[in-house]
C-alpha atoms as a PDB file:
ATOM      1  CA  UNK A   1     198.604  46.107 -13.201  1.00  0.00           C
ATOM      2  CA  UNK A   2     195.137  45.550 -12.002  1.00  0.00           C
ATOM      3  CA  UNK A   3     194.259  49.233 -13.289  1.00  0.00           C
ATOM      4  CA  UNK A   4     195.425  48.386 -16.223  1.00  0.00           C
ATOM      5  CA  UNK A   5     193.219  44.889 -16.814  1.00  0.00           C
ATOM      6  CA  UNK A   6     190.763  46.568 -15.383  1.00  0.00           C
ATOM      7  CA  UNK A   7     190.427  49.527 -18.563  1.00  0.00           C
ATOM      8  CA  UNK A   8     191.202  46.998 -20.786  1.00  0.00           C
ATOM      9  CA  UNK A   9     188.636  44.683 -20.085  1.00  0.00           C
ATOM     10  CA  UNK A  10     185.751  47.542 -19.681  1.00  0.00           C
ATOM     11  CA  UNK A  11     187.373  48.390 -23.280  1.00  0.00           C
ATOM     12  CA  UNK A  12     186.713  45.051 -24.528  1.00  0.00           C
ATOM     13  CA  UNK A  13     182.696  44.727 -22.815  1.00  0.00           C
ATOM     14  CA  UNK A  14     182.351  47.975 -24.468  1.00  0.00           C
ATOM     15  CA  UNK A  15     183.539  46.798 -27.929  1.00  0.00           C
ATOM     16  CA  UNK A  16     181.212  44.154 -27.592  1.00  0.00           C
ATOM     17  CA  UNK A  17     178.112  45.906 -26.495  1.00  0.00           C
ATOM     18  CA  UNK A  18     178.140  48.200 -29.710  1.00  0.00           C
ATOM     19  CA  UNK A  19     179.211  45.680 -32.028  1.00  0.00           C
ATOM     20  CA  UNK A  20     177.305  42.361 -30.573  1.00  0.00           C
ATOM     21  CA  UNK A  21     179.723  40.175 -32.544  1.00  0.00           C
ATOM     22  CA  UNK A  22     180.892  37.390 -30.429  1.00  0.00           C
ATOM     23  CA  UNK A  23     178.222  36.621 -27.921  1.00  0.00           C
ATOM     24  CA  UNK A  24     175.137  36.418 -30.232  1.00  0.00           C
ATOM     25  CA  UNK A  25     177.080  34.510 -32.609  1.00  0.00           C
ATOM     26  CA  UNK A  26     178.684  31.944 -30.326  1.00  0.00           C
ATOM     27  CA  UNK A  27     174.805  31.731 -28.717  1.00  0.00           C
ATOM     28  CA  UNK A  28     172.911  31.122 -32.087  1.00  0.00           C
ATOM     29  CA  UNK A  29     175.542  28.367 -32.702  1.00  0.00           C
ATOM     30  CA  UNK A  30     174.891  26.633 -29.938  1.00  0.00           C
ATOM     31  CA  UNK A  31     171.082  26.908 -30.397  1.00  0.00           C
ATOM     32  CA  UNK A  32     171.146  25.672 -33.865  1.00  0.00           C
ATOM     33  CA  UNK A  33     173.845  22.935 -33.114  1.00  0.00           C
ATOM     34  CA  UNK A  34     171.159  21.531 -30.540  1.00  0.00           C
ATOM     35  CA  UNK A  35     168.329  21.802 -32.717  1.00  0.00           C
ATOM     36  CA  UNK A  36     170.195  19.785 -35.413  1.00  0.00           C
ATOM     37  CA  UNK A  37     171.435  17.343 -32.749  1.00  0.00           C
ATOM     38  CA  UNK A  38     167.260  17.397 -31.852  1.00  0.00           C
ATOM     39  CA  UNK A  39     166.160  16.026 -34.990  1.00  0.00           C
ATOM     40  CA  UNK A  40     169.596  14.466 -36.068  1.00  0.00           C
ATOM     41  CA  UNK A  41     169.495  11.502 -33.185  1.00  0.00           C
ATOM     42  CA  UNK A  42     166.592  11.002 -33.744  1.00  0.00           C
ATOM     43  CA  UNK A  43     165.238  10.234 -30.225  1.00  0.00           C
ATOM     44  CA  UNK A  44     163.007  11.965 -27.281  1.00  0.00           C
ATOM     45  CA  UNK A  45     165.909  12.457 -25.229  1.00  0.00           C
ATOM     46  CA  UNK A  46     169.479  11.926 -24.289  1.00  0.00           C
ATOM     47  CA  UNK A  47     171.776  11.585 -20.792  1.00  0.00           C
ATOM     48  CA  UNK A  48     174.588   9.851 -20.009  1.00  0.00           C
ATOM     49  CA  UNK A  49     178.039  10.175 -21.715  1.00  0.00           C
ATOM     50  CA  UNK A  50     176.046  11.350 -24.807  1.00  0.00           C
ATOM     51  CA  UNK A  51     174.948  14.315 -23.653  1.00  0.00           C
ATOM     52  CA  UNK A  52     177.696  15.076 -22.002  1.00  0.00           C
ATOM     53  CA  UNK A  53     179.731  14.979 -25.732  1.00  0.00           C
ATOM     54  CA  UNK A  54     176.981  16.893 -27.434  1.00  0.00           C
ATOM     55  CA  UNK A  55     177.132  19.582 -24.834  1.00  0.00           C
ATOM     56  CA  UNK A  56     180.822  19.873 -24.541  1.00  0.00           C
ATOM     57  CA  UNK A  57     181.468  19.863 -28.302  1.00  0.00           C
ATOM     58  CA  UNK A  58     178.650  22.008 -29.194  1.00  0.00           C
ATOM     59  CA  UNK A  59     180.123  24.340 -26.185  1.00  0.00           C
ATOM     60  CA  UNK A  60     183.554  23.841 -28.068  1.00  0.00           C
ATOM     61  CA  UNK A  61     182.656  24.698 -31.241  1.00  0.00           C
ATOM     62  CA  UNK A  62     180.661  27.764 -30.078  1.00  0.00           C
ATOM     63  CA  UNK A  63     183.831  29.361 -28.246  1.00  0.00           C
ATOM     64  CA  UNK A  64     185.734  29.101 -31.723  1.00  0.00           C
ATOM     65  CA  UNK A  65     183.459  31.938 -32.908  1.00  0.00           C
ATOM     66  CA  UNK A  66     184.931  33.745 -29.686  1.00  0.00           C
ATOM     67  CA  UNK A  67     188.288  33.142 -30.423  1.00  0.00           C
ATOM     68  CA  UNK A  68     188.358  34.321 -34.205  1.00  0.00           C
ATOM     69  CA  UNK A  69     186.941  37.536 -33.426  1.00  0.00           C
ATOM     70  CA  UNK A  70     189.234  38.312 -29.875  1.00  0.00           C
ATOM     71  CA  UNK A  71     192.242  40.256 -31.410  1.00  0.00           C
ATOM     72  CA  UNK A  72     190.883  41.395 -34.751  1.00  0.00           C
ATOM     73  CA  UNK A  73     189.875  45.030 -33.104  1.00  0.00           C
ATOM     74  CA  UNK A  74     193.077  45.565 -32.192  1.00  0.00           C
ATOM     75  CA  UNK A  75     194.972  44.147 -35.208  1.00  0.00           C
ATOM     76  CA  UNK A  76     192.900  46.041 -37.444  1.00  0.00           C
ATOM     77  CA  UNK A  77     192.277  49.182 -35.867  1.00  0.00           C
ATOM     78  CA  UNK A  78     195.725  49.478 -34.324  1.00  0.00           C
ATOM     79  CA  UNK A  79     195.374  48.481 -30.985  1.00  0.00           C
ATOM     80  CA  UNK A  80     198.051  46.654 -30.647  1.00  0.00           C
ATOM     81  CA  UNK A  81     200.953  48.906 -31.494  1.00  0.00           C
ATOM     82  CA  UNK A  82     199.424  51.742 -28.870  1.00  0.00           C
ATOM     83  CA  UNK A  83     199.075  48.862 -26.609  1.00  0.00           C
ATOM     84  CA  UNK A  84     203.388  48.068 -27.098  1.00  0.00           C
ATOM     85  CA  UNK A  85     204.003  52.015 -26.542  1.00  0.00           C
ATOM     86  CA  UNK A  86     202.098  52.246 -23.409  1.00  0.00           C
ATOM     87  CA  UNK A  87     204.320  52.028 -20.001  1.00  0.00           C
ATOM     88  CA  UNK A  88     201.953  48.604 -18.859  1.00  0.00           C
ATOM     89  CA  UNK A  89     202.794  45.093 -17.992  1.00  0.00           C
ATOM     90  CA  UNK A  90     202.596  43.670 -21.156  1.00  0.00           C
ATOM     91  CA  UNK A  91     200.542  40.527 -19.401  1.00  0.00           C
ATOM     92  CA  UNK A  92     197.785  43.125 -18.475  1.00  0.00           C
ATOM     93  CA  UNK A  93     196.781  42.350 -22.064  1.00  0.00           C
ATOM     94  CA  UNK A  94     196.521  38.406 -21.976  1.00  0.00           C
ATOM     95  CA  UNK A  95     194.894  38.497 -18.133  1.00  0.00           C
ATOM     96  CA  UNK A  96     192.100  41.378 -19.853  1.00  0.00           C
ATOM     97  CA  UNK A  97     191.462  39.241 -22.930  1.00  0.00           C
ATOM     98  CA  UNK A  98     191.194  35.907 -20.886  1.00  0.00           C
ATOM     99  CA  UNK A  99     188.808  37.272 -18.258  1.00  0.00           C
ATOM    100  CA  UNK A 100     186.669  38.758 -22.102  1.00  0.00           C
ATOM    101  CA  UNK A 101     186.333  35.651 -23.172  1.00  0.00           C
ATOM    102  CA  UNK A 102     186.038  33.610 -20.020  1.00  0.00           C
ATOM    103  CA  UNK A 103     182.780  36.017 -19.755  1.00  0.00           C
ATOM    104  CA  UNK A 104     181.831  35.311 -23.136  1.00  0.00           C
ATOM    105  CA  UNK A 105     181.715  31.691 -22.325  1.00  0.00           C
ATOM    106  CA  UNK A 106     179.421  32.159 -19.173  1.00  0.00           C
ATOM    107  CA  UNK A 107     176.964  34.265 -21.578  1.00  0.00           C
ATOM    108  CA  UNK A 108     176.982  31.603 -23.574  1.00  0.00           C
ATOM    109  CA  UNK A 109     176.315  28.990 -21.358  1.00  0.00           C
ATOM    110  CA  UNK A 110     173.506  30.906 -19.806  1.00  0.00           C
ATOM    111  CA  UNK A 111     171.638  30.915 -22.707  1.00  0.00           C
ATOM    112  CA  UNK A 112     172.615  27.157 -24.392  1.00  0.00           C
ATOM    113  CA  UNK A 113     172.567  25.061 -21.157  1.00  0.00           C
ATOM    114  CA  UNK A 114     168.871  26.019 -20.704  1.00  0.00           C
ATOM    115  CA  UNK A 115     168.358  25.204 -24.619  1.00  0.00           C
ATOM    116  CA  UNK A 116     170.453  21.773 -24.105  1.00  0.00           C
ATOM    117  CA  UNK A 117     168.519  20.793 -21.386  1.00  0.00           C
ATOM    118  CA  UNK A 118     164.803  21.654 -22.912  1.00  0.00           C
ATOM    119  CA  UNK A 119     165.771  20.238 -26.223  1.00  0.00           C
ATOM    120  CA  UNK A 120     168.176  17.207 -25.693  1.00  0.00           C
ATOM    121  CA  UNK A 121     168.325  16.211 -21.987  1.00  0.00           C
ATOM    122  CA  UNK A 122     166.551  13.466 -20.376  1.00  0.00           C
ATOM    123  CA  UNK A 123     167.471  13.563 -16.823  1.00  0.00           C
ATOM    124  CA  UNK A 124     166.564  16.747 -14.542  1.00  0.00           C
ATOM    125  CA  UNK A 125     169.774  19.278 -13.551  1.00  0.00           C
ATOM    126  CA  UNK A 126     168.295  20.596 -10.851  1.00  0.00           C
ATOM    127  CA  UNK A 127     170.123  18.318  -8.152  1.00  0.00           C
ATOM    128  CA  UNK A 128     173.370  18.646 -10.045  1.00  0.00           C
ATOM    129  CA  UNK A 129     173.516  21.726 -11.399  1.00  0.00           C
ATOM    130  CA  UNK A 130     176.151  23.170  -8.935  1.00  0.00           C
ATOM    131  CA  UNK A 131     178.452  20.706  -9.864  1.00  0.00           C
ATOM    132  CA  UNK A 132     177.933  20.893 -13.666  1.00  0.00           C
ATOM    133  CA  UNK A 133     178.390  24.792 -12.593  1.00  0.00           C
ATOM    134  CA  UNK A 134     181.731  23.986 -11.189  1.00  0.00           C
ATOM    135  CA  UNK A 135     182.546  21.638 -13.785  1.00  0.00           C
ATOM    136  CA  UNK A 136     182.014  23.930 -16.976  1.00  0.00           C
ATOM    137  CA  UNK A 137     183.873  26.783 -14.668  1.00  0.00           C
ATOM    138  CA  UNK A 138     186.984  24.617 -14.689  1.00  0.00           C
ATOM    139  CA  UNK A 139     186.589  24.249 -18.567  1.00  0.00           C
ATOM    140  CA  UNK A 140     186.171  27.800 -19.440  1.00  0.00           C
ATOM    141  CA  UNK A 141     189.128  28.522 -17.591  1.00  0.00           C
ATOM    142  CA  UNK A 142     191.216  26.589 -20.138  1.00  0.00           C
ATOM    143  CA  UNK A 143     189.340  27.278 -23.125  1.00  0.00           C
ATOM    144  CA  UNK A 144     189.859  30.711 -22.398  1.00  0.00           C
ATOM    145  CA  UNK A 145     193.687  31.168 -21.435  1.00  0.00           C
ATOM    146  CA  UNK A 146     194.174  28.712 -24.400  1.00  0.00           C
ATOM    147  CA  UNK A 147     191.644  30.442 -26.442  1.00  0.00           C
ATOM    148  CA  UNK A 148     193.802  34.219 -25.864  1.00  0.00           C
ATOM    149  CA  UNK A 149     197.323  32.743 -26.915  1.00  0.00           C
ATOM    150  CA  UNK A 150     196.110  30.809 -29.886  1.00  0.00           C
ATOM    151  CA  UNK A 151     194.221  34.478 -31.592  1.00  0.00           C
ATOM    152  CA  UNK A 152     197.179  36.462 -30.239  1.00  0.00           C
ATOM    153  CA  UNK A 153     198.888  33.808 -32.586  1.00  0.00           C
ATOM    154  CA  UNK A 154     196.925  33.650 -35.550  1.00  0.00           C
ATOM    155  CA  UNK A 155     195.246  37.171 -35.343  1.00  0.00           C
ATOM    156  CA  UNK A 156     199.041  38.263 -37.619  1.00  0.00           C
ATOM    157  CA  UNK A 157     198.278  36.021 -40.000  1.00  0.00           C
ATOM    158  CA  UNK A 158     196.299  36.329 -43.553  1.00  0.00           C
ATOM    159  CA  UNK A 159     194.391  32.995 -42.677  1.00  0.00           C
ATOM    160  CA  UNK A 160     193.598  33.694 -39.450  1.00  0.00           C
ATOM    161  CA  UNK A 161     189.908  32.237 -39.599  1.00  0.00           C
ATOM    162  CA  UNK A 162     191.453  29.138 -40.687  1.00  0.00           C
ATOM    163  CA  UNK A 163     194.573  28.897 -38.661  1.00  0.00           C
ATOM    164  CA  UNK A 164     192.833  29.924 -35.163  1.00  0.00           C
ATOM    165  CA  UNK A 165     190.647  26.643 -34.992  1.00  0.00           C
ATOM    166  CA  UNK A 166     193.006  24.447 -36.529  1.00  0.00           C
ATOM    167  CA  UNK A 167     195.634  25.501 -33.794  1.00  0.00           C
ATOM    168  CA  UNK A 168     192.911  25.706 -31.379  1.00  0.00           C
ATOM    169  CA  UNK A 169     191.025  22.400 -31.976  1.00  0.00           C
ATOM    170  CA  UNK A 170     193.567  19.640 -31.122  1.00  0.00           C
ATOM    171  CA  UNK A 171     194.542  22.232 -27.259  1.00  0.00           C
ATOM    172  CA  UNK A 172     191.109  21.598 -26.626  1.00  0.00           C
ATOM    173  CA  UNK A 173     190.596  18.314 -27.330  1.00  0.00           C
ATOM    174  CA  UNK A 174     191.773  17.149 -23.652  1.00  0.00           C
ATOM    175  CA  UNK A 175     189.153  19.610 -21.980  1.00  0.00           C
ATOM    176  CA  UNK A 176     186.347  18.036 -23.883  1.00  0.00           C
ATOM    177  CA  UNK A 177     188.101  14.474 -22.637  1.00  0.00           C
ATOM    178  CA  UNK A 178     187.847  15.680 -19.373  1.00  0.00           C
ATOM    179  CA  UNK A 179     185.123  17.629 -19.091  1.00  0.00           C
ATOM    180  CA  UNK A 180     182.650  15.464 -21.088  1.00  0.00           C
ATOM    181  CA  UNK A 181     184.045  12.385 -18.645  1.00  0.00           C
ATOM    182  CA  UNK A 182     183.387  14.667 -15.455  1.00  0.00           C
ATOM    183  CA  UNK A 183     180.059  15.656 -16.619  1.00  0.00           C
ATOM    184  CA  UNK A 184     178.703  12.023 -17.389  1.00  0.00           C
ATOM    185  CA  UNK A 185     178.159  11.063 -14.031  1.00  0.00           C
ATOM    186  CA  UNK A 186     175.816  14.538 -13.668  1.00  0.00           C
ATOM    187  CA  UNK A 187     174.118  13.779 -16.728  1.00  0.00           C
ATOM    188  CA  UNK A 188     172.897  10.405 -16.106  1.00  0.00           C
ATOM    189  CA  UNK A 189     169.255   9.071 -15.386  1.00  0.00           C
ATOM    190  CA  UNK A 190     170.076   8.695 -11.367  1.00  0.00           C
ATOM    191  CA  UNK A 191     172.577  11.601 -11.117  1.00  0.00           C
ATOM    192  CA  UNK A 192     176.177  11.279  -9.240  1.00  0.00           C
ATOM    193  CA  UNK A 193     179.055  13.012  -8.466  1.00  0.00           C
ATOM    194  CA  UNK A 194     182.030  13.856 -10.923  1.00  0.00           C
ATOM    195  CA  UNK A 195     185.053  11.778 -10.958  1.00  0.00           C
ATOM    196  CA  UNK A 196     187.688  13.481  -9.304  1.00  0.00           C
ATOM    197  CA  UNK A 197     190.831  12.663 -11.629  1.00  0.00           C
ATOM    198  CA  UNK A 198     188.815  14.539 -14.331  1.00  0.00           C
ATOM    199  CA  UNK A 199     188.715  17.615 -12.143  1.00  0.00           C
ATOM    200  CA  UNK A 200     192.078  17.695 -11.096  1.00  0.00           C
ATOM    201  CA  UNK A 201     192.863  16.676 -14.850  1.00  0.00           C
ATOM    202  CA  UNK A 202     191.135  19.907 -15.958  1.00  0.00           C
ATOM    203  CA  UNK A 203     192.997  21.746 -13.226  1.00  0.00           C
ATOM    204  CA  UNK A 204     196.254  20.946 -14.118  1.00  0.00           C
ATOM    205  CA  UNK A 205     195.907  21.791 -17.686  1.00  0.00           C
ATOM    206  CA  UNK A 206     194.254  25.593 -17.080  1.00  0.00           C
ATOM    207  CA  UNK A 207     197.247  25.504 -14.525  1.00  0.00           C
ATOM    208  CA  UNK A 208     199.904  24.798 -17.590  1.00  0.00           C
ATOM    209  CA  UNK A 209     198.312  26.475 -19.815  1.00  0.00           C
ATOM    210  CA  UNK A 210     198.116  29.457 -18.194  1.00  0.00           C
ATOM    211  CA  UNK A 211     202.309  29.496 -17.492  1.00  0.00           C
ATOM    212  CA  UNK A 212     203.229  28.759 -20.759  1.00  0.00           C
ATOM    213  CA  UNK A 213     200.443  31.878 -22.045  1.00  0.00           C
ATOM    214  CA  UNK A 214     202.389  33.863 -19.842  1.00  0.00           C
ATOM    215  CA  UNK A 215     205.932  33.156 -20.620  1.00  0.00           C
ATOM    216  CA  UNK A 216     204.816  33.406 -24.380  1.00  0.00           C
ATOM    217  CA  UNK A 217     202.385  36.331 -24.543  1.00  0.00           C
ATOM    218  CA  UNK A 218     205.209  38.852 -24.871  1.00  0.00           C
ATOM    219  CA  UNK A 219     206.852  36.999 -27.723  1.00  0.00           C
ATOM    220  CA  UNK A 220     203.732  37.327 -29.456  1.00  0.00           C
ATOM    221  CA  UNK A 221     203.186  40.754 -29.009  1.00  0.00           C
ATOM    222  CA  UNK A 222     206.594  41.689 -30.634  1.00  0.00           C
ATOM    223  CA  UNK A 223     206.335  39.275 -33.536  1.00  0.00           C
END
């Protein structure tokens, strides 16, 4: 099985580093989201809970982009029915498309984290940047397991740009809950630690998540 992620997900980089149609998106977003949120508020600077919400839902947003575009390739192009008459653990697929996207996200976050905290943020990271590290890890994880069954759902459909973020949206409502509550403490004037219940909060749902993508994935790929 690991052979088998392991050519699907340098077929997937690939895809993306001729095309360049998820990453720069889901970046520009997030730049332009800030900038708006720059002018918008109205004020020199934010920290606190709000910048913790105007990260994670500008983060949020962004990964949508991600989403939309994860299956199409294969739906269109026939991927997946070459895919179903290969010999291959038919999880290969989810794990290669989770770890995609789950590397989309860090892009991403290299690039807007920088631009959040030049633009928006009061308070310096550089004390708490490991733990906002470990903090947006835990998130990513979720969004992208989540992120993988949801386009595997709505990639079959003729309104799949409108059905992927309206299934998506409300699964990733409690990772903004959690991770804008565990970032907070991070973001604030003095600094602090992250409240541990969000972690394990966070934890728990990439951990149920990621079953129930599992024991569904097949399903999906026969339908």
């Amino acid at each position: 099985m690991r052979r088998t992620v392991a050519a699907l997900l340098r077929k997937e980089l690939l895809i993306e580093l001729r095309s360049w149609q998820s990453v720069p998106g889901m970046s520009l977003f997030a730049l332009t989201t800030f900038v708006v949120f720059h002018f918008a508020l109205n004020r020199s600077s934010v920290d606190g809970d709000l910048a913790a919400g105007i990260l994670w839902v500008t983060l949020l947003f962004a990964a949508i982009l991600g989403v939309n575009r994860l299956f199409v390739a294969d739906a269109e192009e026939g991927g997946f029915d070459g895919f179903l008459l290969a010999p291959v653990d038919r999880g290969a697929l989810l794990l290669a498309k989770a770890l995609a996207l789950l590397l989309y996200l860090v892009l991403l976050e290299l690039v807007a984290v920088p631009a959040f905290a030049l633009l928006l943020l009061g308070p310096t990271l550089a004390g708490t940047l490991p733990s906002l590290v470990g903090v947006l890890a835990l998130g990513d994880l979720g969004v992208a397991v989540i992120g993988t069954l949801v386009a595997a759902l709505a990639v079959r459909t003729r309104a799949r740009d409108l059905l992927g973020p309206l299934l998506a949206l409300p699964l990733f409502v409690p990772i903004v809950i959690a991770g804008a509550r565990a970032s907070s403490p991070l973001l604030a004037p003095r600094g602090g630690d992250p409240a541990a219940r969000w972690l394990a909060t966070l934890g728990l749902y990439d951990l149920l998540f990621g079953l129930i993508a599992y024991a569904l994935f097949d399903f999906l790929l026969e339908d």
